[in-house]
Protein backbone atom coordinates (compact mmCIF):
# COMPACT_ATOMS: atom_id res chain seq x y z
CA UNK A 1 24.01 12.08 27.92
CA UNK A 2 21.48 9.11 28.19
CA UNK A 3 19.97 8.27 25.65
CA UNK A 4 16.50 8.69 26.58
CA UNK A 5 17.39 12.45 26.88
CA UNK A 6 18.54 12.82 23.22
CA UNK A 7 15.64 10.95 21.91
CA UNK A 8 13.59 13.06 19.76
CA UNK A 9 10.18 12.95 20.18
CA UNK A 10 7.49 12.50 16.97
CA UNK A 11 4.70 15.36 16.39
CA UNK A 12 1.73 15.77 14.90
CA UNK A 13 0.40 18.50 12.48
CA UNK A 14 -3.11 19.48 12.12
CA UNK A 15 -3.52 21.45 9.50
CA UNK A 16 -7.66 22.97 9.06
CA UNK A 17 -10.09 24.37 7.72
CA UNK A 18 -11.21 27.90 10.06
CA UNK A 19 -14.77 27.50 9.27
CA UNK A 20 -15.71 24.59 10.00
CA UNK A 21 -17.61 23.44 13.33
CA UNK A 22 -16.01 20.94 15.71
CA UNK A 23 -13.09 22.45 16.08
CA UNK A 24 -12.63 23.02 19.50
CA UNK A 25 -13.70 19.44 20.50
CA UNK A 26 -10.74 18.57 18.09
CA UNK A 27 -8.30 20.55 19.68
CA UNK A 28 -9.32 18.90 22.92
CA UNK A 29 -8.79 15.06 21.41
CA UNK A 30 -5.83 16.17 19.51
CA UNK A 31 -3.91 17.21 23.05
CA UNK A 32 -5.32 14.59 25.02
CA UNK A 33 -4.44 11.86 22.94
CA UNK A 34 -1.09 13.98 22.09
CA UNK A 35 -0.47 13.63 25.67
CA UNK A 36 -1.00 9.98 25.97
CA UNK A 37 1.01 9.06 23.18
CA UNK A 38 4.03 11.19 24.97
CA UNK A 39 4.70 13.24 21.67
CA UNK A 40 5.58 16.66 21.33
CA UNK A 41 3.50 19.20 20.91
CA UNK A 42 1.12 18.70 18.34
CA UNK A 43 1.33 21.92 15.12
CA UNK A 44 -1.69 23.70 13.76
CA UNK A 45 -1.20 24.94 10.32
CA UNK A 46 -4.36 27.25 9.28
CA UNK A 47 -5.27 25.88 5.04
CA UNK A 48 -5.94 29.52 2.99
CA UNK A 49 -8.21 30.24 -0.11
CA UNK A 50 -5.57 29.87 -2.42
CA UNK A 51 -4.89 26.09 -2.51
CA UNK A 52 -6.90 24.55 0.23
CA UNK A 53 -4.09 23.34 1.97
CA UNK A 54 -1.32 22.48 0.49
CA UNK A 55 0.74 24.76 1.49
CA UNK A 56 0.17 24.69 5.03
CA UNK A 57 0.52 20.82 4.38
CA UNK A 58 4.23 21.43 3.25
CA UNK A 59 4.76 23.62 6.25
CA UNK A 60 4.29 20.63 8.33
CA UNK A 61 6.20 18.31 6.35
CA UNK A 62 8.80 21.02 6.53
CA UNK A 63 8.88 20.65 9.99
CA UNK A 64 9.03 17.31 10.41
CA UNK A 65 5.43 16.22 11.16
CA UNK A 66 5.17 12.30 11.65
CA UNK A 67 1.51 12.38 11.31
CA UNK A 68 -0.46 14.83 9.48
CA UNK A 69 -4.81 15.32 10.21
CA UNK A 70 -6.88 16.89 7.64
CA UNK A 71 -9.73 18.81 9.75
CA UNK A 72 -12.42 19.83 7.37
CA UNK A 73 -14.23 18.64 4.45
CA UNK A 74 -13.46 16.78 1.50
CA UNK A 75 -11.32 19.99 0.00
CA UNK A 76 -8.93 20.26 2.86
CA UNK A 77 -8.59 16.74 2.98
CA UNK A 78 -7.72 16.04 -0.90
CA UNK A 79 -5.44 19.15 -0.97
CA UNK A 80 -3.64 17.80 2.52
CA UNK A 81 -3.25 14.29 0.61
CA UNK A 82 -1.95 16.24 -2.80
CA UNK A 83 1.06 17.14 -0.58
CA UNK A 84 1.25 14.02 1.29
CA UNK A 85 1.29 12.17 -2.06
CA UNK A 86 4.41 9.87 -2.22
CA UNK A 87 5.97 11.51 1.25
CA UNK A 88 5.31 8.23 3.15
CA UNK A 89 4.05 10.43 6.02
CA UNK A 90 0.64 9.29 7.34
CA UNK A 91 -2.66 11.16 6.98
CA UNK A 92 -5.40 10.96 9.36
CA UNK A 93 -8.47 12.05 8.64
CA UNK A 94 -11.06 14.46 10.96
CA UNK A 95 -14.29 14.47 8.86
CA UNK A 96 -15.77 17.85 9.82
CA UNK A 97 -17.80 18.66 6.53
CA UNK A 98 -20.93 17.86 4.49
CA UNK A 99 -19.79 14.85 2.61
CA UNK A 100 -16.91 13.40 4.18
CA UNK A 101 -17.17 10.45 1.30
CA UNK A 102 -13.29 9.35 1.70
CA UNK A 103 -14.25 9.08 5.58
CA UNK A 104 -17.39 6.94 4.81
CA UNK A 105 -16.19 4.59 2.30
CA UNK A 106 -12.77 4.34 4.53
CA UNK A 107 -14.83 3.60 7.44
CA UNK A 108 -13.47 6.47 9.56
CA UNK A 109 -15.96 7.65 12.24
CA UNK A 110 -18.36 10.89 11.22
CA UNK A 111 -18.49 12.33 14.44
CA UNK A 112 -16.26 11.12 17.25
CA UNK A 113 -13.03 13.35 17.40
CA UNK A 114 -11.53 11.12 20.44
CA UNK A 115 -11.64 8.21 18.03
CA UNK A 116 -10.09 10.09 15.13
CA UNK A 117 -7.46 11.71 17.28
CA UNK A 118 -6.50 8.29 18.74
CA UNK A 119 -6.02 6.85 15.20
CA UNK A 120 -3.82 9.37 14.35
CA UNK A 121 -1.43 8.63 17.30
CA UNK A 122 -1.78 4.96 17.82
CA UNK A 123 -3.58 3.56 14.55
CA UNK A 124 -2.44 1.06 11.70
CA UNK A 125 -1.05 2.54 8.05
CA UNK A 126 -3.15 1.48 5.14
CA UNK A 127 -2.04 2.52 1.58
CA UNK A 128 -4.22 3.90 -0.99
CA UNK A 129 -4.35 4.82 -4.30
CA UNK A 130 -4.50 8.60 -5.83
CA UNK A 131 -6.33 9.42 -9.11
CA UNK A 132 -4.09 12.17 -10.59
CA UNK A 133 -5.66 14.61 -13.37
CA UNK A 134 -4.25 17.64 -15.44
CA UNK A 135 -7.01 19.88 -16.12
CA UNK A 136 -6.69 21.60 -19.60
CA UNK A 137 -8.39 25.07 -19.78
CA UNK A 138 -9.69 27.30 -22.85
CA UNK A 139 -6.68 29.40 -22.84
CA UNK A 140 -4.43 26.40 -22.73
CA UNK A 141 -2.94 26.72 -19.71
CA UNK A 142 -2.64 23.06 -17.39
CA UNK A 143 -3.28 22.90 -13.54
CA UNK A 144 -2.10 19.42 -11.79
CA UNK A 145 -4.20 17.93 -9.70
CA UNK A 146 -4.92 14.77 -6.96
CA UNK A 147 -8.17 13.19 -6.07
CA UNK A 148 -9.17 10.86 -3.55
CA UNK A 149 -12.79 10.15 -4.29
CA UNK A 150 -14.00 11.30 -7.55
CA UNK A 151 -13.67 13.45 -10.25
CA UNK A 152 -16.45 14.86 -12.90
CA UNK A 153 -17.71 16.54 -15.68
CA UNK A 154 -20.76 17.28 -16.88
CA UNK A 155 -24.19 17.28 -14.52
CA UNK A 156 -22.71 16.82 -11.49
CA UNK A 157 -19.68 19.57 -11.91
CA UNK A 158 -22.44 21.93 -12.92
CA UNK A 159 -24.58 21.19 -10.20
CA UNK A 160 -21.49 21.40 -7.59
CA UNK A 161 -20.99 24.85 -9.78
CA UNK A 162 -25.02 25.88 -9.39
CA UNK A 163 -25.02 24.68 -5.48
CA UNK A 164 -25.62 27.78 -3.31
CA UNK A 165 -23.53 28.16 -0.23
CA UNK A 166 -26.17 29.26 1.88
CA UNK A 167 -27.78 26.06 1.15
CA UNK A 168 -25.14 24.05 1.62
CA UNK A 169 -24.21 25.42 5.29
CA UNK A 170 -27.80 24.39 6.06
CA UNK A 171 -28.45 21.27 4.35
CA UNK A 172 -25.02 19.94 4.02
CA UNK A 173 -24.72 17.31 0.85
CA UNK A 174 -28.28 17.60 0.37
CA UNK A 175 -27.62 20.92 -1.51
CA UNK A 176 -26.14 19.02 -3.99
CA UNK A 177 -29.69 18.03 -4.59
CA UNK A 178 -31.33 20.32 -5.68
CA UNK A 179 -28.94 21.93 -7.17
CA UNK A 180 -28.80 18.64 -9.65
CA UNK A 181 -32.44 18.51 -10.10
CA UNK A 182 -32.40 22.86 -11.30
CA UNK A 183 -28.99 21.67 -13.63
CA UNK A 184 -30.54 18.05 -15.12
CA UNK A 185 -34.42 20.05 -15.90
CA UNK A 186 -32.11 23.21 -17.41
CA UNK A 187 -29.01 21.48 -19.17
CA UNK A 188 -29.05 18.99 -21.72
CA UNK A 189 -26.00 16.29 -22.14
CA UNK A 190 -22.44 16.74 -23.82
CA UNK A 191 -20.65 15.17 -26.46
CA UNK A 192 -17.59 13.87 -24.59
CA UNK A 193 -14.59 11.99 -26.41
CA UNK A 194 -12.84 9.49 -24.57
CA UNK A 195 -9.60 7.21 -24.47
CA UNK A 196 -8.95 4.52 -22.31
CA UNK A 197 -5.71 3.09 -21.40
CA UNK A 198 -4.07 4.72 -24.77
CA UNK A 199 -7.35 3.68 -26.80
CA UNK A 200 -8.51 4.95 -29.77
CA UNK A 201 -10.95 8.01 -28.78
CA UNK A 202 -14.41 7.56 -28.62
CA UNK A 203 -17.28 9.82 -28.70
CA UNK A 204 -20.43 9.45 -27.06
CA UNK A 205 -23.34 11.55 -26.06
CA UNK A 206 -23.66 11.65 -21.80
CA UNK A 207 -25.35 13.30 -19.24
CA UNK A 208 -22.27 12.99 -17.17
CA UNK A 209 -19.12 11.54 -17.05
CA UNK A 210 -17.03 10.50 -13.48
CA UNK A 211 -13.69 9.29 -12.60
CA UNK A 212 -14.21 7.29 -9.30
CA UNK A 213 -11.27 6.13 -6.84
CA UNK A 214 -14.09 5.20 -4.57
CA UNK A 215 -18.00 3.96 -4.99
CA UNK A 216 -19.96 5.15 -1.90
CA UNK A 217 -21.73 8.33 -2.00
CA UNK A 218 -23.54 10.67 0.31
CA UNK A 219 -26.93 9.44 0.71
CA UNK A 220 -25.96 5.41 1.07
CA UNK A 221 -25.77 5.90 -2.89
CA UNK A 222 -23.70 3.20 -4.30
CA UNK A 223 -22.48 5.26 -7.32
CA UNK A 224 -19.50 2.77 -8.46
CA UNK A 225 -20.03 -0.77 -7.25
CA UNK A 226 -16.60 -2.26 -8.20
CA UNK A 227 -14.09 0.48 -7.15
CA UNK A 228 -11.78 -0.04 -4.57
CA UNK A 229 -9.40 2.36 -2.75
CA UNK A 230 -6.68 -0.03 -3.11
CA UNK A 231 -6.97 -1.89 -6.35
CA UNK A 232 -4.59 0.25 -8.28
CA UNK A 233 -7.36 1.05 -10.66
CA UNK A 234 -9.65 4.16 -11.56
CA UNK A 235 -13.48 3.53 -12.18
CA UNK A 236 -15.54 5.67 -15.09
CA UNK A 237 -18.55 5.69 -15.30
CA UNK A 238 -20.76 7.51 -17.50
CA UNK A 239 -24.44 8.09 -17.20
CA UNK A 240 -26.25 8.53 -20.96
CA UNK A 241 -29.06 9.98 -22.60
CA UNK A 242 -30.30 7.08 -24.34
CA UNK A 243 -34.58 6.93 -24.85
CA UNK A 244 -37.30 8.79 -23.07
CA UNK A 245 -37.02 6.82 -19.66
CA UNK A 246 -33.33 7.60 -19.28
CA UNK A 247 -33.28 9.31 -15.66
CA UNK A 248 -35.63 6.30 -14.29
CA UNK A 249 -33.06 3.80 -15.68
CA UNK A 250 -30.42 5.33 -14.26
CA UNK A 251 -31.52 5.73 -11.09
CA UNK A 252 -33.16 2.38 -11.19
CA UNK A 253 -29.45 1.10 -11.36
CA UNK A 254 -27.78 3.37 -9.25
CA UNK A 255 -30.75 2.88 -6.31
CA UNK A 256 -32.42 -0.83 -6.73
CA UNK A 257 -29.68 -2.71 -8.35
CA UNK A 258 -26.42 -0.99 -6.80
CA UNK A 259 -27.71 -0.16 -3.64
CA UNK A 260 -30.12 -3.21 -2.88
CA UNK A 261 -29.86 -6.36 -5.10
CA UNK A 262 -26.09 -6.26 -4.79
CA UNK A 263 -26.06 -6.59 -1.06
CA UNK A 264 -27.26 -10.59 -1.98
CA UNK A 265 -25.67 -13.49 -3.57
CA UNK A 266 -28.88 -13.86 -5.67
CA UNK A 267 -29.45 -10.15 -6.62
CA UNK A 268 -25.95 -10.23 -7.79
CA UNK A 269 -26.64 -12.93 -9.87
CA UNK A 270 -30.10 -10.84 -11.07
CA UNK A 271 -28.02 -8.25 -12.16
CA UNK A 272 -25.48 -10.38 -13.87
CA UNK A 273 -28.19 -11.99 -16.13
CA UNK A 274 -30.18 -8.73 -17.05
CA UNK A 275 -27.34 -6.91 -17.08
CA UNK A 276 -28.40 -3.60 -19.03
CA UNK A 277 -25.59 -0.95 -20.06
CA UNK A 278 -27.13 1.35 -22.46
CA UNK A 279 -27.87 4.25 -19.90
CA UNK A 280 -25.13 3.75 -17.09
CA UNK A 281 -21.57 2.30 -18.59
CA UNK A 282 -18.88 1.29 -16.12
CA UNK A 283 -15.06 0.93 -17.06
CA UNK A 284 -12.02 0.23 -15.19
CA UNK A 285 -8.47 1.82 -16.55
CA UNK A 286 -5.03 3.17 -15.19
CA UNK A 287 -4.71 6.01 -17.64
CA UNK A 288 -7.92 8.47 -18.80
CA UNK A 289 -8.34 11.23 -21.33
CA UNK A 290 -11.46 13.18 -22.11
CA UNK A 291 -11.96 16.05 -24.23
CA UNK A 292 -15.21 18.24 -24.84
CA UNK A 293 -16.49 20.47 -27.39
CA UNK A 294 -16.82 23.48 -25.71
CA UNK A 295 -16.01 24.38 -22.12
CA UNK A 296 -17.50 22.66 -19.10
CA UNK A 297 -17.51 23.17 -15.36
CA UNK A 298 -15.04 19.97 -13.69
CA UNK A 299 -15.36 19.11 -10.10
CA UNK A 300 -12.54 17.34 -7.71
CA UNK A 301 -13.76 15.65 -4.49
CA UNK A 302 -17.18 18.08 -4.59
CA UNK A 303 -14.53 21.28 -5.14
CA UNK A 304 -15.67 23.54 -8.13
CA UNK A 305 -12.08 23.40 -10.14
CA UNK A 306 -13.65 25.86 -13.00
CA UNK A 307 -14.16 25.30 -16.49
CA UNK A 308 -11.83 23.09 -18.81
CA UNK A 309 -11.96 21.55 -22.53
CA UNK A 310 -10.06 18.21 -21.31
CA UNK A 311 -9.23 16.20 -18.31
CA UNK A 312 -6.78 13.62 -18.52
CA UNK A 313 -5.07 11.61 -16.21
CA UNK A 314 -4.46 8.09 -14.23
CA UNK A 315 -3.93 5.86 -11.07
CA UNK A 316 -1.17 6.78 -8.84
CA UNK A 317 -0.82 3.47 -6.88
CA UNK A 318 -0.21 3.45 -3.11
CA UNK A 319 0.94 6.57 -3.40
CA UNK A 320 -0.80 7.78 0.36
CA UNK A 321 -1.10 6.70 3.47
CA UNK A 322 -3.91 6.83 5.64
CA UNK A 323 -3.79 6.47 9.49
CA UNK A 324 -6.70 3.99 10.03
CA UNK A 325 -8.41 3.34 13.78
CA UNK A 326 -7.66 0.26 15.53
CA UNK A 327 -10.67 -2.33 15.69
């Protein structure tokens, strides 16, 4: 037999979300540039309310998917990457949801399913890190975790929590809005005790407090200015409570000084000189652990993960890879 004949050919998975738009335009780029590639017929693996994904993810790994897409939102794609996690095969991301912050920070295009569908077949591997957290609930009990982008607790896990779907399918991220403007006038901040890289815990008083893999946010919002996909690091960051202009600070750093003055050489050095971390404190580390008081609402990627009394966790280096386009 030649062996051209007994050459098997690579597939594809797709594994998605049912309700989201842009689907059928998918489908379409998916075959076409299936068809260009000269693979096999691509597999579409339909994710469930029970884990987002990741069991339709391991349905394609189990048969033999050299390429797996995540069409959806930022919950299809982290649970699609919490299976891919250490397998070596490739995801490629089809932003179809509100957010879609791994797809902005990785510079994947928003809405142009021909170009995502030809990365998938013909683009270059990058590999990125994971931030990996078990979740400790009241009753004891431990769920495992990945992350991509960012993980919380505190304001922004309740105001994921408070965010009303109906809302949310017509506003997209800016739900997230006003649900954090009802939670910050109605909820004060949290004691939250912290350990860094195996430190001795530390308590402090915070409005919120976020693991970050990566630092651009819906909005143009540069939440974490340092963080890199790819560094082999985590970024916290925690916003505090501290005197009666505390929201104006913090949003004066977050807005002016993250999102305009570092843009320049000389705002850079502005912010280097005046440097003011009494309201927003940033820290790198590979390992995390954070314990509350009493129970509070924790958030994955924008997913509402329930309620927990401690997060901890770390850096899982390298451990994906992401089909990037070419050029």
């Amino acid at each position: 037999m030649p062996e051209s004949a007994s050459r098997v050919l690579p597939s594809a998975a797709v594994v998605f979300h049912p309700g989201k738009p842009g689907l059928i335009a998918v489908r379409r780029a998916v075959a076409r540039a299936e068809q260009l590639a000269g693979w096999s017929p691509t597999r579409w693996y339909e994710t469930d309310a029970v884990d987002g994904g990741v069991a339709a993810t391991n349905r394609a790994l189990a048969d033999g998917a050299s390429v797996v897409f995540a069409a959806g939102g930022d919950g299809t794609v982290r649970a699609v990457a919490q299976a891919l996690r250490g397998s070596g095969v490739p995801l490629a991301v089809v932003p179809l949801g509100t957010g879609n912050i791994l797809a902005r920070n990785l510079c994947i295009p928003l809405a142009d399913p021909e170009a995502v569908a030809r990365a998938g077949f013909h683009g270059t591997n990058r590999a990125i890190d994971l931030g990996v957290v078990s979740i400790v609930r009241p009753d004891e009990t431990v769920d495992r975790h990945a992350f991509l982008v960012l993980a919380g607790m505190g304001l922004d896990a309740r105001a994921i929590s408070a965010t009303r779907a109906t809302l949310k399918r017509r506003l997209g991220w800016l739900a997230y809005v006003d649900a954090g403007i009802r939670t910050m006038m109605r909820d004060g901040p949290l004691r939250v005790h912290s350990s860094i890289d195996g430190s001795p815990s530390r308590s402090m008083s915070v409005y919120t407090v976020m693991i970050g893999n990566c630092g651009l946010m819906p909005g143009g919002v540069l939440l974490i200015p340092d963080a890199q996909v790819d560094d082999g690091r985590l970024d916290l960051v925690a916003l505090r409570p501290l005197g009666a202009f505390s929201w104006l600070r913090i949003w004066n750093r977050l807005g002016w000084e993250n999102g305009v003055l570092r843009r320049t050489r000389a705002g850079r050095r502005m912010i280097d000189l005046a440097r003011d971390t009494r309201n927003v404190t940033y820290v790198q580390a590979k390992r995390f652990a954070l314990s509350v008081d009493r129970p509070e609402p924790v958030q994955l990627d924008g997913d509402d993960l329930g309620v927990a009394v401690a997060i901890t966790g770390g850096v899982d280096p390298g451990s994906l890879i992401v089909r990037m386009p070419v050029g």
